[in-house]
Protein backbone atom coordinates (compact mmCIF):
# COMPACT_ATOMS: atom_id res chain seq x y z
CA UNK A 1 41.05 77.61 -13.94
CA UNK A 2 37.44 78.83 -14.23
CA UNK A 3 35.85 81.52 -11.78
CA UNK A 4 33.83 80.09 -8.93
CA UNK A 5 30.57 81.80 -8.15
CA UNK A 6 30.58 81.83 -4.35
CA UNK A 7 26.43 81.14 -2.89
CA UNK A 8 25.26 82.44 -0.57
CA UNK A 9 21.98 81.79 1.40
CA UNK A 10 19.53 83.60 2.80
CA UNK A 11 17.36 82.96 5.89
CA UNK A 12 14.19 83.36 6.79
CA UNK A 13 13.73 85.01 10.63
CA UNK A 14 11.52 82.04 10.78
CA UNK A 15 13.84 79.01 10.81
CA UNK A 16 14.85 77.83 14.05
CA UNK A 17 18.41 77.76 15.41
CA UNK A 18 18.62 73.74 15.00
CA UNK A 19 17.95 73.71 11.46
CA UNK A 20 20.43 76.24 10.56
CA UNK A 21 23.05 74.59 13.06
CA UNK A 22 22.58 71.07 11.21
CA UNK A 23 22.89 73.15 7.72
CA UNK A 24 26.37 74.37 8.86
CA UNK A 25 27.71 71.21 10.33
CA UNK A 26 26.46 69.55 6.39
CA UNK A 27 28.34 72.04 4.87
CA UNK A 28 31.41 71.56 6.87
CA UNK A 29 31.27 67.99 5.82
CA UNK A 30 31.22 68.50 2.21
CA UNK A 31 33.92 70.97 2.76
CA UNK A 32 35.74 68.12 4.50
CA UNK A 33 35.11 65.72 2.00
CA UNK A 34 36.27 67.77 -0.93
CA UNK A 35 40.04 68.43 1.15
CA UNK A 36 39.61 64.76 1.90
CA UNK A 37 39.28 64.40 -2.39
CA UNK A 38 42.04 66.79 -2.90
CA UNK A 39 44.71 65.42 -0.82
CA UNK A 40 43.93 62.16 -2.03
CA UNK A 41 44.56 63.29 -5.52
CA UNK A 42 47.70 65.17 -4.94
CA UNK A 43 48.86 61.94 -3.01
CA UNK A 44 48.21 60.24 -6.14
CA UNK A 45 50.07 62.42 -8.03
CA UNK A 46 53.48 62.47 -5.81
CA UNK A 47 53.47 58.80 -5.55
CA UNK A 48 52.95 58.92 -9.93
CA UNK A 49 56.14 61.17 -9.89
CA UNK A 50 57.93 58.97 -7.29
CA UNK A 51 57.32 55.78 -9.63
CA UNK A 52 58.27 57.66 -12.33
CA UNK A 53 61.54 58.85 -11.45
CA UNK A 54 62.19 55.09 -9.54
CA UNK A 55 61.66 54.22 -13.24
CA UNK A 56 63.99 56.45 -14.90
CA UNK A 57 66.57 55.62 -11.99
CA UNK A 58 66.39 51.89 -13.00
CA UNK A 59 66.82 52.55 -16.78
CA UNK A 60 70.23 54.39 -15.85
CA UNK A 61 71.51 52.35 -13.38
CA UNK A 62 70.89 49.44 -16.56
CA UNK A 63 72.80 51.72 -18.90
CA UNK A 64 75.88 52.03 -16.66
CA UNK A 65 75.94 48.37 -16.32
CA UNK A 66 75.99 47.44 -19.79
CA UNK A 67 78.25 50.17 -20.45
CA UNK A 68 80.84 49.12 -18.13
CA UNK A 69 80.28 45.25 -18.38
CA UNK A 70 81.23 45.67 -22.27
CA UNK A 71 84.34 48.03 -21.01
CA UNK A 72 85.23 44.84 -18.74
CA UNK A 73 85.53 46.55 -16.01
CA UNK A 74 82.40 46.56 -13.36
CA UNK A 75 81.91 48.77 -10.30
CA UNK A 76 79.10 46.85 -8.30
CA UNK A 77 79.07 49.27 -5.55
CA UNK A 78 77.68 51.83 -8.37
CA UNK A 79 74.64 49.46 -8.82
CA UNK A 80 73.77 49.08 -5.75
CA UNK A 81 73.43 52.95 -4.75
CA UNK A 82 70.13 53.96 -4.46
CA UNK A 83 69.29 57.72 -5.08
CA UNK A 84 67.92 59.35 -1.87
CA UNK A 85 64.62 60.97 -3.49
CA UNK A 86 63.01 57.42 -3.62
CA UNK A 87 61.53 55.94 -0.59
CA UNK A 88 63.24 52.53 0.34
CA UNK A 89 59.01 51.43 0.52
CA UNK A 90 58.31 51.98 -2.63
CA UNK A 91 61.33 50.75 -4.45
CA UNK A 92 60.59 46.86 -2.61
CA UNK A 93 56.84 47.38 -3.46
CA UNK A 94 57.80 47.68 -7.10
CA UNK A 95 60.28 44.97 -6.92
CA UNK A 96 57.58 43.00 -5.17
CA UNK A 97 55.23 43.68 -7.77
CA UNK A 98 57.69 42.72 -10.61
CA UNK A 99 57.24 39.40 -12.32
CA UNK A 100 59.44 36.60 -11.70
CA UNK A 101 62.57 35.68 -13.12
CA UNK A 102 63.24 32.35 -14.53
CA UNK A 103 66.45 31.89 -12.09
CA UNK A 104 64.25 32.89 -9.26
CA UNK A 105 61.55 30.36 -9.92
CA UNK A 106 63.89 27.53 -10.61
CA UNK A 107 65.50 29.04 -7.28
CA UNK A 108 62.33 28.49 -5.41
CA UNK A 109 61.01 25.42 -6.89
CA UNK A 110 64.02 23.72 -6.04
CA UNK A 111 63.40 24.30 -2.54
CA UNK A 112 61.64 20.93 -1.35
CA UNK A 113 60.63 20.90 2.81
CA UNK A 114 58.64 18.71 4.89
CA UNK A 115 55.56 19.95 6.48
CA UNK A 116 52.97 18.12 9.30
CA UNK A 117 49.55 17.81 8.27
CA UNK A 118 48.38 18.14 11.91
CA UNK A 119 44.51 16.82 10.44
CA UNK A 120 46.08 13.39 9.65
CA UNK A 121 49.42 13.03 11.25
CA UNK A 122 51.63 13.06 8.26
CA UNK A 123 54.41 14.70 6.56
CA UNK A 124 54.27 15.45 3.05
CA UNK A 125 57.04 16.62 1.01
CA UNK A 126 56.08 20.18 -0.67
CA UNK A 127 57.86 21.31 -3.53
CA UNK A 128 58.15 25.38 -4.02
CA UNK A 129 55.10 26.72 -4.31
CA UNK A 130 53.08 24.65 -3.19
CA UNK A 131 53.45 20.87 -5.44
CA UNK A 132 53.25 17.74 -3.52
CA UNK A 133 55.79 15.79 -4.16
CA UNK A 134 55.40 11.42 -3.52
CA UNK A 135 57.72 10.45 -0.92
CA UNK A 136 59.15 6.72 -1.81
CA UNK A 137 59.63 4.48 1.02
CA UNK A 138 59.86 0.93 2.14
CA UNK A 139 57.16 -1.46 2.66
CA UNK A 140 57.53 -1.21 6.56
CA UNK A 141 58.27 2.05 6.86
CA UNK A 142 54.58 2.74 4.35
CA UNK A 143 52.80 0.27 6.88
CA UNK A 144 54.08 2.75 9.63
CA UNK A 145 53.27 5.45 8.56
CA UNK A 146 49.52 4.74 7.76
CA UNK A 147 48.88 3.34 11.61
CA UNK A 148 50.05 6.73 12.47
CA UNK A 149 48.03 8.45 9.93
CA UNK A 150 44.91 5.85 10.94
CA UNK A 151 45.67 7.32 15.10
CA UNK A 152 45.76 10.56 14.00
CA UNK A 153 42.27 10.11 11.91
CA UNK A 154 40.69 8.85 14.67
CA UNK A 155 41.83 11.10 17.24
CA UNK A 156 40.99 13.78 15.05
CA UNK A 157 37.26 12.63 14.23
CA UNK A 158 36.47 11.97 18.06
CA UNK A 159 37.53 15.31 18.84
CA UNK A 160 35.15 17.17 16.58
CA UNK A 161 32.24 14.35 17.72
CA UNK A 162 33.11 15.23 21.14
CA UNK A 163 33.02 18.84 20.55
CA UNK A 164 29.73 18.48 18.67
CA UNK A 165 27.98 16.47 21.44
CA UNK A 166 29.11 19.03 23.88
CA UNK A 167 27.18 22.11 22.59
């Protein structure tokens, strides 16, 4: 690269010895922050190379497999090797940040559970993601479960009044 002209500075016999000691603690810092900016670049750059080769990696390992599914023949302990250069980290962050298949979604949105509302008292079916599903039930069993949802509202509004009144 270019030639760097080195500067140097003179002083005056008339500064002090706290000026020119916060003047060399300044320039410590910006040498500090330029390593600071180096490193971070070079960081950036390994972690490029490391992505890039992760990439290259996958394309192969997809080659082999379509190569020896058409054969008929298929080695899945060859997929599943991973090459040592790659960091375990960064191959889940990439499969982390990879979108979605549609067997995975259908996967998860077939997943239905029942969670407590602890504000009102009741359990609501949640679908996947996050849907909420309607829950049909009999007439009784509806009448039931509002009281407890009506106990639980009340409960819950006289402990925030309570709190309220207190401070």
């Amino acid at each position: 690269m270019g030639k760097e002209k080195s500067k140097k500075r003179h002083r005056s016999s008339s500064e002090d010895s706290s000026s020119s000691s916060s003047s060399d603690s300044s320039h410590e810092k910006k040498k500090l922050r330029k390593l600071k900016k180096k490193l971070k670049k070079e960081q950036r750059k390994t972690e490029k190379a490391l992505k890039k080769k992760l990439r290259e990696e996958k394309k192969k390992l997809k080659k082999k497999h379509r190569s020896k599914s058409s054969s008929g023949s298929r080695d899945e302990s060859n997929l599943e090797e991973t090459p040592a250069d790659i960091p375990i980290e960064l191959m889940e962050k990439s499969k982390a940040m990879a979108p979605m298949t549609k067997e995975e979604w259908e996967k998860k949105q077939s997943v239905v559970r029942r969670v407590l509302d602890e504000d009102t008292g009741r359990y609501r079916l949640i679908k996947g993601d996050g849907e909420v599903l309607e829950e049909i039930v009999s007439r009784d069993r509806h009448k039931q479960i509002n009281r407890q949802a009506t106990q639980a509202d009340g409960e819950f509004f006289q402990s925030n009044t309570v709190h309220k009144k207190a401070s």
